[in-house]
Protein backbone atom coordinates (compact mmCIF):
# COMPACT_ATOMS: atom_id res chain seq x y z
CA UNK A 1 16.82 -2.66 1.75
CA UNK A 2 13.83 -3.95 3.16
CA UNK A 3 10.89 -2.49 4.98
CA UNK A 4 8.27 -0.22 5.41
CA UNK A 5 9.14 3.64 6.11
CA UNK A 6 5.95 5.88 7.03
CA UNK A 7 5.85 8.83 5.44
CA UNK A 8 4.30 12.40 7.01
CA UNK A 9 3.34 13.46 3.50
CA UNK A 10 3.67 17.52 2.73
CA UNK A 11 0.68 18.95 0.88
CA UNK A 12 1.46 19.54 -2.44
CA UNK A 13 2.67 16.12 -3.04
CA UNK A 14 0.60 13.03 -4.48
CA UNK A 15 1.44 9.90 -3.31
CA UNK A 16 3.20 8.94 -6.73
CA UNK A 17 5.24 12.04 -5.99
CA UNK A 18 6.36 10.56 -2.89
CA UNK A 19 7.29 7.28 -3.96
CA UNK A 20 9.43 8.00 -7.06
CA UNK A 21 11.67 10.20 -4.70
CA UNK A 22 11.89 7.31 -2.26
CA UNK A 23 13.28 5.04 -5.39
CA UNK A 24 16.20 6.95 -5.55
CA UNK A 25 16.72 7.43 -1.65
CA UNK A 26 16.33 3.88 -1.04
CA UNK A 27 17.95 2.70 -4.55
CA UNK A 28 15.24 0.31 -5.39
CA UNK A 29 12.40 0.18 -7.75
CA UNK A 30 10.83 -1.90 -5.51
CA UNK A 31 8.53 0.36 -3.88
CA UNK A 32 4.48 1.27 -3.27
CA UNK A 33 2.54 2.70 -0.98
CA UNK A 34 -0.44 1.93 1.54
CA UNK A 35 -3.55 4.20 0.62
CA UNK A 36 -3.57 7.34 -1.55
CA UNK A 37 -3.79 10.53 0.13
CA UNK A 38 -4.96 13.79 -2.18
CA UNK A 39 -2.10 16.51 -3.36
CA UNK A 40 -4.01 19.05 -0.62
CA UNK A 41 -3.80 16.33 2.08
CA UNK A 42 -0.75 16.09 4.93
CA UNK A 43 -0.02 13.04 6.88
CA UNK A 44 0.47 9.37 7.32
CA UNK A 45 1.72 7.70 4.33
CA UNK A 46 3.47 4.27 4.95
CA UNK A 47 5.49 3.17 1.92
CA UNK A 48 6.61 -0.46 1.21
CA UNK A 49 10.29 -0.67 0.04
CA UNK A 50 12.20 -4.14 -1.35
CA UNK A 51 10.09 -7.14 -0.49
CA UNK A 52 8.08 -5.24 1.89
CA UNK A 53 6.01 -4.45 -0.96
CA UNK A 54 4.26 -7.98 -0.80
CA UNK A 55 2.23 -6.30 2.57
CA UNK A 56 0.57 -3.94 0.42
CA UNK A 57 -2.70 -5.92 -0.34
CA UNK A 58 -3.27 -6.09 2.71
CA UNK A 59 -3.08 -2.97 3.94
CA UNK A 60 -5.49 -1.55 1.16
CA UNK A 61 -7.93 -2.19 3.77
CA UNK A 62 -7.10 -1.30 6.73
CA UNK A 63 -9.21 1.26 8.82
CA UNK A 64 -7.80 5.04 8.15
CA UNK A 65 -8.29 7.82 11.10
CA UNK A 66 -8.28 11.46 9.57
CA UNK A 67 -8.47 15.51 11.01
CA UNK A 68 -10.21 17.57 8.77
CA UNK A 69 -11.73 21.05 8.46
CA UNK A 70 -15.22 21.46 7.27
CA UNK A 71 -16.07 24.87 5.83
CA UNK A 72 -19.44 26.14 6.08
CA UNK A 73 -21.62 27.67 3.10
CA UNK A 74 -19.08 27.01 0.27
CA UNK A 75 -19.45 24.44 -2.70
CA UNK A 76 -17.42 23.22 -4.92
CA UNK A 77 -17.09 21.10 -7.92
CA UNK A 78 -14.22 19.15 -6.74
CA UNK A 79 -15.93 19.56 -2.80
CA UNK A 80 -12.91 20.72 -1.30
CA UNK A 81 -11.58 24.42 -1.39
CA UNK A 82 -9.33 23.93 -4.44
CA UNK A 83 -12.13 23.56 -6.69
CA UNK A 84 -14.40 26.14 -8.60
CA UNK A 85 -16.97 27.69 -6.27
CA UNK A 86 -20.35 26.44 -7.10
CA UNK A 87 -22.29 28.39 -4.38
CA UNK A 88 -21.86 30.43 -1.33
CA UNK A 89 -24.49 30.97 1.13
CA UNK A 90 -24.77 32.74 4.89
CA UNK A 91 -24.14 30.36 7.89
CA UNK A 92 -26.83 30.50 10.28
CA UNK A 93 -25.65 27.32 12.07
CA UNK A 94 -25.69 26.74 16.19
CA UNK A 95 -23.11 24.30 17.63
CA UNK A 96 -26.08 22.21 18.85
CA UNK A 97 -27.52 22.42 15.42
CA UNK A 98 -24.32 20.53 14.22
CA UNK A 99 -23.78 18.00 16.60
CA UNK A 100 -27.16 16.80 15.84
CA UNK A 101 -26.30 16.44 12.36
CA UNK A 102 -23.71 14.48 12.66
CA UNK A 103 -25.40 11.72 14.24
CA UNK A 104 -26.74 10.71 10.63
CA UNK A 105 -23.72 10.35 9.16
CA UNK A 106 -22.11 7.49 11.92
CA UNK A 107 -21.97 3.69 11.17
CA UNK A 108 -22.92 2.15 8.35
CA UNK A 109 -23.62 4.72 5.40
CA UNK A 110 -23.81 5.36 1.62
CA UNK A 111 -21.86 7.49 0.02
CA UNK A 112 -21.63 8.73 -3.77
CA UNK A 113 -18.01 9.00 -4.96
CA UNK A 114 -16.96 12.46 -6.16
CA UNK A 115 -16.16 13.07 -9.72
CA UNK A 116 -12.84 14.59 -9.21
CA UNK A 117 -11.33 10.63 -7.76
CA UNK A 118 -9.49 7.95 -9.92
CA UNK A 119 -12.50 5.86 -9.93
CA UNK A 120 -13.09 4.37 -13.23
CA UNK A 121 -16.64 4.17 -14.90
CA UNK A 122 -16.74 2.23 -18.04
CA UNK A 123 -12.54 2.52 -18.10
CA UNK A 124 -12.35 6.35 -18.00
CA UNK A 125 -10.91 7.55 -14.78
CA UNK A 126 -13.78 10.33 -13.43
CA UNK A 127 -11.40 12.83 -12.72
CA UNK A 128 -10.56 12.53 -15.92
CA UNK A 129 -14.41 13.19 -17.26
CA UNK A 130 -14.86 15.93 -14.65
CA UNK A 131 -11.68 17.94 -16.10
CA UNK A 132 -13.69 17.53 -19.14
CA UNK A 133 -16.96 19.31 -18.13
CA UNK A 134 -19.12 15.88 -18.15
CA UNK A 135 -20.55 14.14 -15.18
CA UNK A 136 -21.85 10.56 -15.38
CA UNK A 137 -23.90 9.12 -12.83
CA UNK A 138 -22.22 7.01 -9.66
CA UNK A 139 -23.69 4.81 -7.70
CA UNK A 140 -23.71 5.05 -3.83
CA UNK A 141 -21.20 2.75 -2.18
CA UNK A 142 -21.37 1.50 1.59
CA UNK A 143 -18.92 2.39 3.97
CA UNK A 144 -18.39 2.87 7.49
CA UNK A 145 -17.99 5.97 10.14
CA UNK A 146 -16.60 4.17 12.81
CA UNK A 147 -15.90 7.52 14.40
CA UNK A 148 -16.95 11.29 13.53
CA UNK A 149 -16.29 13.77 16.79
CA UNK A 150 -16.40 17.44 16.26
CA UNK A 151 -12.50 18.95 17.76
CA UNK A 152 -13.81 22.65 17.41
CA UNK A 153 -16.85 24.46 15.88
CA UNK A 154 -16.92 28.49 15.52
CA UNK A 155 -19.72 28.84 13.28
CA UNK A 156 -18.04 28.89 9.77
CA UNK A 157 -15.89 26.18 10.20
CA UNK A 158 -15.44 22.74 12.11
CA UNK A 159 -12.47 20.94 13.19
CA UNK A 160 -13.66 16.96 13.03
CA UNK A 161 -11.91 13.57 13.52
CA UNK A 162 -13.07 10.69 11.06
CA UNK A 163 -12.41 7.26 11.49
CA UNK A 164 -13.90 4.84 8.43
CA UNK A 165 -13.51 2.21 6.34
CA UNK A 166 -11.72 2.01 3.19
CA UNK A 167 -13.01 3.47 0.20
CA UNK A 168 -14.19 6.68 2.13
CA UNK A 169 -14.27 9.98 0.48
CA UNK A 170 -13.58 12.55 3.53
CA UNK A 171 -14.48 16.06 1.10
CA UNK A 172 -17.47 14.20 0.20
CA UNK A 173 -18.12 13.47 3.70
CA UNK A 174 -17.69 17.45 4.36
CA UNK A 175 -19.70 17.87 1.41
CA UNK A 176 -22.96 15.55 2.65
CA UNK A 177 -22.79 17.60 6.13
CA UNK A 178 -22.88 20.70 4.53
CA UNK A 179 -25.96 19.88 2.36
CA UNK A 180 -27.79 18.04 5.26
CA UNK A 181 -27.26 21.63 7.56
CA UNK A 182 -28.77 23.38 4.58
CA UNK A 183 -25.67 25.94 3.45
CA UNK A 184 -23.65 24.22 1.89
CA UNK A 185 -19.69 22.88 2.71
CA UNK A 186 -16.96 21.47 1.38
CA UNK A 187 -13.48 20.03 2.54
CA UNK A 188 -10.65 23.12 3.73
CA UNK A 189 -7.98 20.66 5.40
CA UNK A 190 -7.24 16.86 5.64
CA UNK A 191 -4.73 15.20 7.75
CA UNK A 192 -4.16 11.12 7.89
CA UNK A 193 -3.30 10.72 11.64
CA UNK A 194 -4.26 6.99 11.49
CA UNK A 195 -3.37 4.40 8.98
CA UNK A 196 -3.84 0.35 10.04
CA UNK A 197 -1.68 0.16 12.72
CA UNK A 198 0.71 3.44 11.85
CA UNK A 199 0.04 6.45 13.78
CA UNK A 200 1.20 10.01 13.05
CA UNK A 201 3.52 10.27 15.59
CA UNK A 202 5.31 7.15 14.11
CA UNK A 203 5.37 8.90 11.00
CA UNK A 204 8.86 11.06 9.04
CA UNK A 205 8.84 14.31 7.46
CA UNK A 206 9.38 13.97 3.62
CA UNK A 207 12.64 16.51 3.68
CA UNK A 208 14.38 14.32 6.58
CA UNK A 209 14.14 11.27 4.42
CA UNK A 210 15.53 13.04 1.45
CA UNK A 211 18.21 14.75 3.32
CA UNK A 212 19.63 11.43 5.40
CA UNK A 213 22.47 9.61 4.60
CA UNK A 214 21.48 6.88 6.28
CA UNK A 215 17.74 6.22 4.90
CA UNK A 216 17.21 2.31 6.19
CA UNK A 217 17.55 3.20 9.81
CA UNK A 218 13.43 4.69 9.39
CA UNK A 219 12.64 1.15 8.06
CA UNK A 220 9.98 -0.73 10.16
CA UNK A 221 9.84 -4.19 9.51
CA UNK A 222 7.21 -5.66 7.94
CA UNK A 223 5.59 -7.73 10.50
CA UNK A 224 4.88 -4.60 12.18
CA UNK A 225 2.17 -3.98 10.12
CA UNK A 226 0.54 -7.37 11.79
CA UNK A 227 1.38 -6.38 15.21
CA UNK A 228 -2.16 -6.49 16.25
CA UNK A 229 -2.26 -10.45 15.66
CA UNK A 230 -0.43 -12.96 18.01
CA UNK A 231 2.33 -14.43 17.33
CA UNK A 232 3.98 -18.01 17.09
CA UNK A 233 7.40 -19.50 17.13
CA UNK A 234 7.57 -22.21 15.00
CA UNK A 235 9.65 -25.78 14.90
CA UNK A 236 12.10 -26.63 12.75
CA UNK A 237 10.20 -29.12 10.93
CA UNK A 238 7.28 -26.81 10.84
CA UNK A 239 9.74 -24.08 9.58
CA UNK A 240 10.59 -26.05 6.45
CA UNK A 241 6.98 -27.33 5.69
CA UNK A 242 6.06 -23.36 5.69
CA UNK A 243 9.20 -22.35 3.66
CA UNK A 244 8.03 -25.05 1.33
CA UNK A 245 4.26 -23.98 1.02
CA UNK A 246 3.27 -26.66 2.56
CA UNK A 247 0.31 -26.71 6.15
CA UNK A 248 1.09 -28.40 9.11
CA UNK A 249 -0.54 -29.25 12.28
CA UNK A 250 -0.62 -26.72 15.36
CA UNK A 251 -2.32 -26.56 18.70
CA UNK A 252 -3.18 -23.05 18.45
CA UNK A 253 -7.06 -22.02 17.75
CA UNK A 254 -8.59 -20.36 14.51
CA UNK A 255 -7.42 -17.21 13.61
CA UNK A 256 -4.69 -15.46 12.20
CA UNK A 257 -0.95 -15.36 13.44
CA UNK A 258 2.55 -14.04 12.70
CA UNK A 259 4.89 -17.00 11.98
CA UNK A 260 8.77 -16.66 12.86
CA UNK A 261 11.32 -18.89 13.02
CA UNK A 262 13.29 -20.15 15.78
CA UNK A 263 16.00 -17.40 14.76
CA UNK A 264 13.34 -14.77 15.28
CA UNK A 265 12.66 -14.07 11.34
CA UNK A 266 9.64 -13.54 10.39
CA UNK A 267 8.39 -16.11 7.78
CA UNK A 268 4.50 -15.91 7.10
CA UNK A 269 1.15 -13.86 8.03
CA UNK A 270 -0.85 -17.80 8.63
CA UNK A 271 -4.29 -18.98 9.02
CA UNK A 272 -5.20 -21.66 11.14
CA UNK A 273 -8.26 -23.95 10.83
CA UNK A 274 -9.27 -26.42 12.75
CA UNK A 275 -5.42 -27.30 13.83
CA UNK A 276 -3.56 -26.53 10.48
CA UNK A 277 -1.65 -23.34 10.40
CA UNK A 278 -1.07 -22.44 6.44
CA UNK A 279 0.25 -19.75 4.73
CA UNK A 280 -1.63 -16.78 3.78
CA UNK A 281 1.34 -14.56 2.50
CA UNK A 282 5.03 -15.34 3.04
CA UNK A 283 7.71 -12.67 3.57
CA UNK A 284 10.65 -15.08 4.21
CA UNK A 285 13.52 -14.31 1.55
CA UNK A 286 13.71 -17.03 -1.03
């Protein structure tokens, strides 16, 4: 079986969880998955069975839309509510107060990775070091905030939807409001609604795909992780120079395409440049 199944991930779970189950519903070991989500964290998880797996690079960076709850006036060590509280403080915070505040954190921003993540720093995993007691200095990364809108606010807690770029911590996000306001916060719920082109409503409760009999009728195909790019039917002859590895000549303009053949399979994600379409990746079986 091929394709790519997405996954509303329980909390409790990590994504390793997840996919080692999926192994034996799917009865490959041919499997991965698109962007880790924490053990705490529900939501979309799309995982890559069979030779779907060769999509995964590429969706390591797509855009990722979250929900999460903000608590006021706690900290933590891991900055979410699971963690060891560092500090608690009163919440003297108006709605207008807030709003304002989150103006600083939109666009283009830095952001210091937590300890408790699988980053490595001189080959030790930091969550590793943290569990430890030790803390080593990290060095503020960009990212993006393409979108941060406040859901619901009540005074001790805020409902907020996050759209960013890879690589974005959202408890650390929770975290750096918190601290800007003045009392404090850390993370209290996360939920992936968004991931590339998957949305949460696309997405399969865990139990469901462990309790069907019939687990490849949830498999997307894999081109429909590329659904945002146009597509192109391509000629026999340009077929075979493709299945061979080979570019070829195409009146289409620069950019990138889905390639499929005249049957309708889908051979190649391609890149054309200046009238020769070549292959980035190709997903046509060998």
């Amino acid at each position: 079986m091929n394709g790519i199944v997405i996954v509303d991930k329980p909390q409790g779970w990590t994504s390793q969880d997840v996919t080692a189950r999926l192994r034996r519903v799917f009865q490959t070991r041919r499997i991965g998955h698109g962007g880790t989500l924490d053990p705490m964290a529900t939501g979309v998880l799309p995982v890559f069975v069979g030779r779907a797996t060769r999509g995964v690079e590429f969706f390591e960076h797509a855009e990722k839309a979250y929900e999460t709850t903000l608590r006021l006036g706690l900290t933590t060590d891991t900055e979410d509510v699971t963690g060891t509280v560092l500090e608690q403080r009163q919440v003297e915070v108006t709605e207008e107060a807030f709003l304002q505040i989150l103006d600083r954190f939109r666009g283009e921003i830095l952001q210091v990775p937590p300890m408790y993540s699988a980053l490595k720093v001189d080959g030790q995993k930091l969550c590793d070091l943290a569990r430890k007691g030790k803390e080593v200095e990290r060095k503020p990364r960009p990212i993006t905030i393409h979108e941060l809108t406040c859901l619901r606010f009540d005074g001790e807690t805020a409902r907020l939807r996050v759209r960013c770029s890879k690589g974005t911590y959202i408890r650390t996000l929770c975290k750096d409001i918190g601290q800007a306001l003045g009392c404090g916060g850390c993370m209290e719920a996360l939920r992936r609604v968004r991931a590339g082109e998957y949305a949460i409503e696309e997405a399969v409760p865990l139990q469901e795909l462990l309790d069907t009999a019939e687990p490849e009728k949830y498999l997307r195909t894999v081109d429909t992780m590329f659904r945002d790019l146009p597509s192109v039917t391509l000629t026999p002859n340009q077929e075979k120079r493709c299945r061979n590895g080979n570019g070829f000549s195409i009146a289409l303009e620069d950019g990138k395409y889905r390639a499929y053949s005249q049957s309708g399979e889908f051979l190649m994600l391609a890149q054309v440049e200046n009238g020769v379409m070549s292959t980035i990746k190709s997903f046509f079986e060998v």
